[in-house]
Protein backbone atom coordinates (compact mmCIF):
# COMPACT_ATOMS: atom_id res chain seq x y z
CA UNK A 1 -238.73 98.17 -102.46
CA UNK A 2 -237.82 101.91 -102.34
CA UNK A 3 -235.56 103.67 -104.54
CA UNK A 4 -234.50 107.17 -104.32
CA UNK A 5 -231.47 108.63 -105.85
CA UNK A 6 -229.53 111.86 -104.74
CA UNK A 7 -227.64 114.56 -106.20
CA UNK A 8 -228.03 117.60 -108.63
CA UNK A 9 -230.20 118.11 -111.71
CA UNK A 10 -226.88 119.24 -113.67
CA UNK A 11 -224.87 116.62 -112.60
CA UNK A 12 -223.85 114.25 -115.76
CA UNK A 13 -223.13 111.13 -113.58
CA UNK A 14 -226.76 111.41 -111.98
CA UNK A 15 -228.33 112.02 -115.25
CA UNK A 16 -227.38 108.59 -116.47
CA UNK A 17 -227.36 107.07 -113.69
CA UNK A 18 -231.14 108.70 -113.63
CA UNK A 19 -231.81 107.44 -117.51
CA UNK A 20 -230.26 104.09 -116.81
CA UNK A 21 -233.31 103.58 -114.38
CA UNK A 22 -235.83 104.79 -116.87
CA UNK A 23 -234.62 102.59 -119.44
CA UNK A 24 -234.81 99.63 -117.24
CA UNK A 25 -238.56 100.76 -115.98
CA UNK A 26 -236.94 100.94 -112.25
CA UNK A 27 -238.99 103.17 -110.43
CA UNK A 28 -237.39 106.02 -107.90
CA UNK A 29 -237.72 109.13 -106.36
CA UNK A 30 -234.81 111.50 -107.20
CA UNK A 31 -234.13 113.86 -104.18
CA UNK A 32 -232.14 117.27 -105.35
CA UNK A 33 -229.64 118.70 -102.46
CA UNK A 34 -229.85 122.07 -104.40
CA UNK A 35 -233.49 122.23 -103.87
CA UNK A 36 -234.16 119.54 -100.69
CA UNK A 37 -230.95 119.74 -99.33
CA UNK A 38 -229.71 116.98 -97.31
CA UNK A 39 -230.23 115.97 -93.20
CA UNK A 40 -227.65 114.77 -90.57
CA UNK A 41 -229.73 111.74 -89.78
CA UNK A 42 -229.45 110.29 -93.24
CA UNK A 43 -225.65 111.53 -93.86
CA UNK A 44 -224.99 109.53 -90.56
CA UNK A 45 -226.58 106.37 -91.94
CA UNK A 46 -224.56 106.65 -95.43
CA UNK A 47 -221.24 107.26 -93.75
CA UNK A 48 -222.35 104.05 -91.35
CA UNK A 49 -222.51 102.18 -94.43
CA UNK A 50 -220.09 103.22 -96.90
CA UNK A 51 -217.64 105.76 -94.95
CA UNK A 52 -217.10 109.26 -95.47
CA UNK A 53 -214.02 108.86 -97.23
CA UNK A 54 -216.06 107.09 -99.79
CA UNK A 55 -219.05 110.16 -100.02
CA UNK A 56 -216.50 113.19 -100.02
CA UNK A 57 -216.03 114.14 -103.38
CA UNK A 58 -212.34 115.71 -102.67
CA UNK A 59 -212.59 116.45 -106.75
CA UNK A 60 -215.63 118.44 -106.81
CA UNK A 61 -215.76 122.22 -107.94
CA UNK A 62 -217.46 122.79 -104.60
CA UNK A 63 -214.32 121.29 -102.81
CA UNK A 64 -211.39 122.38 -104.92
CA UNK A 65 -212.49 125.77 -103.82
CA UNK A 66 -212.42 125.67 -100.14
CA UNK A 67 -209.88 127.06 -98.30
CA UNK A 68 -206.55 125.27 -97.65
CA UNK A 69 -207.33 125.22 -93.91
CA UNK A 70 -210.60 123.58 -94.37
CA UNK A 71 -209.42 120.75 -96.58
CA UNK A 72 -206.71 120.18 -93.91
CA UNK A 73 -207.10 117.44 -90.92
CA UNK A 74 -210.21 115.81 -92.46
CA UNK A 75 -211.86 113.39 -90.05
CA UNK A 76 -215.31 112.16 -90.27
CA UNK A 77 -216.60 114.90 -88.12
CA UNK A 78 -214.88 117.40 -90.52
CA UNK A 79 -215.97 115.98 -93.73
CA UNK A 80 -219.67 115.28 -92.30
CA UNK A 81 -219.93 119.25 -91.44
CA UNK A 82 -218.90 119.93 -94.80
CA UNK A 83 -221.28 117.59 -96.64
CA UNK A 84 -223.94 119.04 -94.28
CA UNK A 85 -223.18 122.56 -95.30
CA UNK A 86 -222.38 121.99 -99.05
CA UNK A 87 -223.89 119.06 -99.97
CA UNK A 88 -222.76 119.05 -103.64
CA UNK A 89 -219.66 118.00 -102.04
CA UNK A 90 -221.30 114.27 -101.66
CA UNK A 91 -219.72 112.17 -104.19
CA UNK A 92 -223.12 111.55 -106.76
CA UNK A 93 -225.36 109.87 -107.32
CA UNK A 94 -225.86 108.10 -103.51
CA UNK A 95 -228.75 105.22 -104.60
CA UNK A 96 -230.93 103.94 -101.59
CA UNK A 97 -232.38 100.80 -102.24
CA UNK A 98 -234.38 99.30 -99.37
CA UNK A 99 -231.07 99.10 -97.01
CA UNK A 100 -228.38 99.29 -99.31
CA UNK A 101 -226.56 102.47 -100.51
CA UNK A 102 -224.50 102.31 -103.22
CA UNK A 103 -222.53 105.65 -104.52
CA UNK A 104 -221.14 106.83 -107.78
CA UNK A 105 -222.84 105.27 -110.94
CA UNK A 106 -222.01 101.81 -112.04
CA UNK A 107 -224.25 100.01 -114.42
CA UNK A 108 -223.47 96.73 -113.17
CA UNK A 109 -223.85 97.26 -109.81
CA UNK A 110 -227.21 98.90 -110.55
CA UNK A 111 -228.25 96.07 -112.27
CA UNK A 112 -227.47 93.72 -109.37
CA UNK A 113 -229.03 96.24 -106.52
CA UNK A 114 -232.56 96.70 -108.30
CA UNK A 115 -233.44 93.15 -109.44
């Protein structure tokens, strides 16, 4: 099964969600936006499974300092572009496991998506 975790390095949800692994010898890949950044493709399949509502992080630095007009009218199309073109503004971590995508960090739903 295939892990991989995304977000930022300096993010303090990832990094526990990232030492919560560790300690439970789960193997991953982690995949930085800062430094990979992040494709349509696989935004498309995220918001397919868990909505964009759910992946906009509407309390992130990056999206408290947009501009009024572009926080205005969000729709999926909206949000998606914004993701695309920040992608700091996905709510973090976003865990792939096989199929399954879970988002945010949640020890017990960890524990039930790896074993």
């Amino acid at each position: 099964m295939t892990i991989t975790i995304y977000g930022i390095t300096t993010c303090d949800t990832v990094k526990k969600a990232r030492v919560w692994l560790d300690n439970h010898d789960v193997p991953y890949r982690f995949h930085d936006f800062r430094a990979e950044g992040l494709d349509a493709k696989r935004l498309d399949g995220w918001v397919g499974k868990v909505g964009w509502e759910k992946l906009l992080n509407k309390s992130s630095t990056t999206f408290r300092e947009l501009a009024d007009k572009d926080k205005q009218s969000l729709d999926e199309k909206k949000a998606k572009a914004l993701m695309l073109t920040k992608p700091t503004m996905v709510k973090r971590p976003v865990l792939e496991v096989g199929d399954r995508v879970l988002v945010g960090f949640k020890p017990e739903a960890y524990e039930q998506a790896v074993r």
